[in-house]
C-alpha atoms as a PDB file:
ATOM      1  CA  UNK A   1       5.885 -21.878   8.908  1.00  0.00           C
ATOM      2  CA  UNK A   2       2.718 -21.535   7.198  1.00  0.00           C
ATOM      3  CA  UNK A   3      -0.495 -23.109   7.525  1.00  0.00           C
ATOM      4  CA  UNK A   4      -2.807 -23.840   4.456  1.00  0.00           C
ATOM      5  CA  UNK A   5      -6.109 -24.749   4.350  1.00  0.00           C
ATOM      6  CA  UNK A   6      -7.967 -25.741   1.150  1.00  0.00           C
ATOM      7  CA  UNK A   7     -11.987 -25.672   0.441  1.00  0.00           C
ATOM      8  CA  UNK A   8     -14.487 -25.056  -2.581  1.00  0.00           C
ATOM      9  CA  UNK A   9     -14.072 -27.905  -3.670  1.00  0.00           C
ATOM     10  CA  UNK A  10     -17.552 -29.951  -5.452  1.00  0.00           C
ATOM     11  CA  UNK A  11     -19.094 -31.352  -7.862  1.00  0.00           C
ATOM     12  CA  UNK A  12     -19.643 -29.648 -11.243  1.00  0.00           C
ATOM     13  CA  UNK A  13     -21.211 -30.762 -14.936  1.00  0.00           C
ATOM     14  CA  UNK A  14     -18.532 -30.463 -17.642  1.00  0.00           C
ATOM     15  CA  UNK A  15     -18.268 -26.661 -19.060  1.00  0.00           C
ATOM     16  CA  UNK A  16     -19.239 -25.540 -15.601  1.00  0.00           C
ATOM     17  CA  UNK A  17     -16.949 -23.536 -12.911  1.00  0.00           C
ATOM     18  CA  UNK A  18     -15.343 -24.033  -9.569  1.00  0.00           C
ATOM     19  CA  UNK A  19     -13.608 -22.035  -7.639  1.00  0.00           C
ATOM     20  CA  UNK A  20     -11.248 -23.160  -5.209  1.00  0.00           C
ATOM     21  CA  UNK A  21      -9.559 -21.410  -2.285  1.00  0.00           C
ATOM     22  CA  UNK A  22      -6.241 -21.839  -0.189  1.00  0.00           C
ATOM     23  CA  UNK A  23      -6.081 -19.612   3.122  1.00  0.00           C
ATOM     24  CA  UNK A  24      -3.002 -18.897   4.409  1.00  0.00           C
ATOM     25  CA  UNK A  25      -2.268 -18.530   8.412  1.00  0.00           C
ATOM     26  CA  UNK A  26       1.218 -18.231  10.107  1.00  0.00           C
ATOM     27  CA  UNK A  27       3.298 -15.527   9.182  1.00  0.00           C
ATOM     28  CA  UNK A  28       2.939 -13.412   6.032  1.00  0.00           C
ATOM     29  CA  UNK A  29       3.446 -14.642   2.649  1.00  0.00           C
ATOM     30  CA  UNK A  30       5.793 -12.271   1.367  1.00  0.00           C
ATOM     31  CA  UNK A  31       8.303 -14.042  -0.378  1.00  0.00           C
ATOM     32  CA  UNK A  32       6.832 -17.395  -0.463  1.00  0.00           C
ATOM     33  CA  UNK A  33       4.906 -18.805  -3.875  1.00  0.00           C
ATOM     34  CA  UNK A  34       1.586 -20.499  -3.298  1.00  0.00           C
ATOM     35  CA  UNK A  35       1.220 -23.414  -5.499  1.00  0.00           C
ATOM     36  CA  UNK A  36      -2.270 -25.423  -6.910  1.00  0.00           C
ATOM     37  CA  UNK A  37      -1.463 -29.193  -7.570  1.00  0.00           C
ATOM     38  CA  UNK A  38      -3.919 -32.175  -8.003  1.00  0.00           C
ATOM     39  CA  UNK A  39      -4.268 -36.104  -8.337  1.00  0.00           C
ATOM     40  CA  UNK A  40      -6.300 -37.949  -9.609  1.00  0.00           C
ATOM     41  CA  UNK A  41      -6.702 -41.690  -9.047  1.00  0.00           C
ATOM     42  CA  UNK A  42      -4.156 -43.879 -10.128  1.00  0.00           C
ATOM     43  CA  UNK A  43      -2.055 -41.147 -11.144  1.00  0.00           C
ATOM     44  CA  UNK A  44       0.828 -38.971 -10.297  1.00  0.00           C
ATOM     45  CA  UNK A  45       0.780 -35.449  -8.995  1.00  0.00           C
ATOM     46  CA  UNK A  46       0.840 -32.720 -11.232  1.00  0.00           C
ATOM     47  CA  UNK A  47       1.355 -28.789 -10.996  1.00  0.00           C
ATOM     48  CA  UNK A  48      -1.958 -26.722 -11.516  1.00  0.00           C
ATOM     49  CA  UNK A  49      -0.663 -23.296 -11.189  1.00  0.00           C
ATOM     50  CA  UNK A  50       1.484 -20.919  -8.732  1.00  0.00           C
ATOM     51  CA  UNK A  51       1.536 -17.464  -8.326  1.00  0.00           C
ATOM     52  CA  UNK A  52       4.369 -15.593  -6.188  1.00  0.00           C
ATOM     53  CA  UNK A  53       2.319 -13.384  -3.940  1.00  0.00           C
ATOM     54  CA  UNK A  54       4.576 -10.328  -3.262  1.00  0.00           C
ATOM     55  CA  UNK A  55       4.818 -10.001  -7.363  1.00  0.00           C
ATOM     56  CA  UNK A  56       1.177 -12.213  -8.720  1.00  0.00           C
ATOM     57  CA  UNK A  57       3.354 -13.441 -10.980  1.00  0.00           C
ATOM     58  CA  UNK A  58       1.871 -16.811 -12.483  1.00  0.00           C
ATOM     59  CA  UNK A  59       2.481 -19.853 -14.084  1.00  0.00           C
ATOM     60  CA  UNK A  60      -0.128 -22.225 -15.176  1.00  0.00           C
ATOM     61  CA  UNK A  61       0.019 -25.601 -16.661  1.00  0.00           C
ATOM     62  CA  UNK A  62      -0.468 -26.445 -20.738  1.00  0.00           C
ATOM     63  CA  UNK A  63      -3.748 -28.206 -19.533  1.00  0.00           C
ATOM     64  CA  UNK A  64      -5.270 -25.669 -17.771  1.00  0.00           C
ATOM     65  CA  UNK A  65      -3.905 -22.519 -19.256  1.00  0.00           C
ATOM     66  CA  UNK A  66      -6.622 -20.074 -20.633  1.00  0.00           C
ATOM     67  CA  UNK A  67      -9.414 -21.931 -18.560  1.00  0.00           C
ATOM     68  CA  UNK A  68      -8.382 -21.800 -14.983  1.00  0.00           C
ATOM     69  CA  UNK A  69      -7.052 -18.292 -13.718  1.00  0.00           C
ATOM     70  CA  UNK A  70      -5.109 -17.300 -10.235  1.00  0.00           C
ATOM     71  CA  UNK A  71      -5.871 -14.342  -7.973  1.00  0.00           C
ATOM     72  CA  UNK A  72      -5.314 -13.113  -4.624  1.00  0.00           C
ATOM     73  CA  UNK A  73      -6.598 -11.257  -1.651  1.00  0.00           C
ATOM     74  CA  UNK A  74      -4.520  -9.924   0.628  1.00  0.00           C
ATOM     75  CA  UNK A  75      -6.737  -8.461   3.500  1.00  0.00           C
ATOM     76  CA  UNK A  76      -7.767 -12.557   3.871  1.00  0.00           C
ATOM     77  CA  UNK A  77      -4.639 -14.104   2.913  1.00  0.00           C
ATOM     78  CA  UNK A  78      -6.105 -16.560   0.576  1.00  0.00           C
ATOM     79  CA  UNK A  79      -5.024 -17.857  -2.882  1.00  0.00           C
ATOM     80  CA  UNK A  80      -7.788 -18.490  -5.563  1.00  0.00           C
ATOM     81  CA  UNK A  81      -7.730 -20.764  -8.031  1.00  0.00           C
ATOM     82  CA  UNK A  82     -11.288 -19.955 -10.616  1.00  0.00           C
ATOM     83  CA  UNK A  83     -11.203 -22.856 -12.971  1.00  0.00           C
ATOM     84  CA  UNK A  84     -13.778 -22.379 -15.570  1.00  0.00           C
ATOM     85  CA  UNK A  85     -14.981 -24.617 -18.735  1.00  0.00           C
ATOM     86  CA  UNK A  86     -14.167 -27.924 -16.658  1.00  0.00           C
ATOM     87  CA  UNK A  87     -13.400 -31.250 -18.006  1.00  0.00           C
ATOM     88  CA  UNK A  88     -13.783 -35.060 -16.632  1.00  0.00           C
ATOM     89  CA  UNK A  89      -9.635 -34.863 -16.565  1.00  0.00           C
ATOM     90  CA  UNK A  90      -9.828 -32.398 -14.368  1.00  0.00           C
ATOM     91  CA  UNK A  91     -11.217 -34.522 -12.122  1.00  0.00           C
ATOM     92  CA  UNK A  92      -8.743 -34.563  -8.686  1.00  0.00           C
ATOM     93  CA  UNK A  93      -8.057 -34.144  -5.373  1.00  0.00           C
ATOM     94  CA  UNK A  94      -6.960 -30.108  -5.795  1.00  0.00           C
ATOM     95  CA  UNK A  95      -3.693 -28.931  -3.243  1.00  0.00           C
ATOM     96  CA  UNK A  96      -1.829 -26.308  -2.250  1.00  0.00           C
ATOM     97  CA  UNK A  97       1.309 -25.968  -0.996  1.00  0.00           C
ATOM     98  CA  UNK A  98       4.096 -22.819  -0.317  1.00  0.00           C
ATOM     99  CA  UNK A  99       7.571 -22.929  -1.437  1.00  0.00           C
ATOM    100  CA  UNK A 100      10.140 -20.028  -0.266  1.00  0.00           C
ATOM    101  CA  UNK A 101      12.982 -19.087  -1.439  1.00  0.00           C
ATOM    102  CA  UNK A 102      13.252 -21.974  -3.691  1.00  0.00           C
ATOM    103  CA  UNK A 103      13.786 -24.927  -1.338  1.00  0.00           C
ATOM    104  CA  UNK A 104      10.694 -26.773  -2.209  1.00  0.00           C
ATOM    105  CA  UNK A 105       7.177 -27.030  -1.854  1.00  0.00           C
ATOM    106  CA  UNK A 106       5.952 -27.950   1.776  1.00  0.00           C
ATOM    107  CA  UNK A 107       3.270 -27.198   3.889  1.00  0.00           C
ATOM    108  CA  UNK A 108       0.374 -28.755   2.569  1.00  0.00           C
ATOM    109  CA  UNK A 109      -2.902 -28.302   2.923  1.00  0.00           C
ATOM    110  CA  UNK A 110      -5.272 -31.207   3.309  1.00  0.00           C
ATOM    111  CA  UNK A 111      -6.650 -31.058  -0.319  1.00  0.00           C
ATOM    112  CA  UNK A 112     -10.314 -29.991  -1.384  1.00  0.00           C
ATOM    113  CA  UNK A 113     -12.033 -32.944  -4.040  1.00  0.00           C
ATOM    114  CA  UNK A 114     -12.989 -31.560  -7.477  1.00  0.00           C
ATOM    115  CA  UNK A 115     -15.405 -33.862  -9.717  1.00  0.00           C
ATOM    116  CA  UNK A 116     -16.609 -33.368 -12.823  1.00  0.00           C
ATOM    117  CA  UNK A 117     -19.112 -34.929 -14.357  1.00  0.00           C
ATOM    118  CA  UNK A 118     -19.966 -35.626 -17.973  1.00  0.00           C
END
């Protein structure tokens, strides 16, 4: 239904930025929330942030909240995720994924890596 593709990814010095992107091709992505998730080695997946695009309403994680921040465009189609004052733990393979109408997240993109060094 939708196609997502991630990039921006690098590497960064701790208390640096990054800002990551997810463009969206398909259909239109009214109705559909666009969610950031990441893993790092030898651990689980975890929920970034999502923003519902008809609305930008958002929802970040307790880790990340006041240091990364979501936006939109929608003459590209394209989620942003900036993440500023970075940390080693933030270290992680950064994805995005839709999910409409509630039935789950699907659609993944192929993930952009995000290092930080200390």
């Amino acid at each position: 239904q939708v196609q997502l593709v991630e990039s921006g990814g690098g590497l960064v010095q701790a208390g640096g930025s990054l800002r990551v992107s997810c463009a969206a091709s398909g259909r239109t992505l009214s109705g559909f929330t666009i969610g950031w998730f990441r893993r790092a080695p030898g651990k689980a997946r975890e929920v970034v942030a999502t923003i519902t695009w008809s609305g930008g309403s958002t929802y970040y994680a307790d880790s990340v909240k006041g240091r990364f921040t979501l936006s939109r465009d929608n003459a590209k189609n394209t989620v942003y995720l900036q993440m500023n004052s970075l940390k080693p733990e933030d270290t992680a393979v950064y994805y995005c994924a839709a999910n409409w109408g509630g039935t789950g997240w699907s659609d993944w993109g192929q993930g952009t890596q995000v290092t930080v060094s200390s």
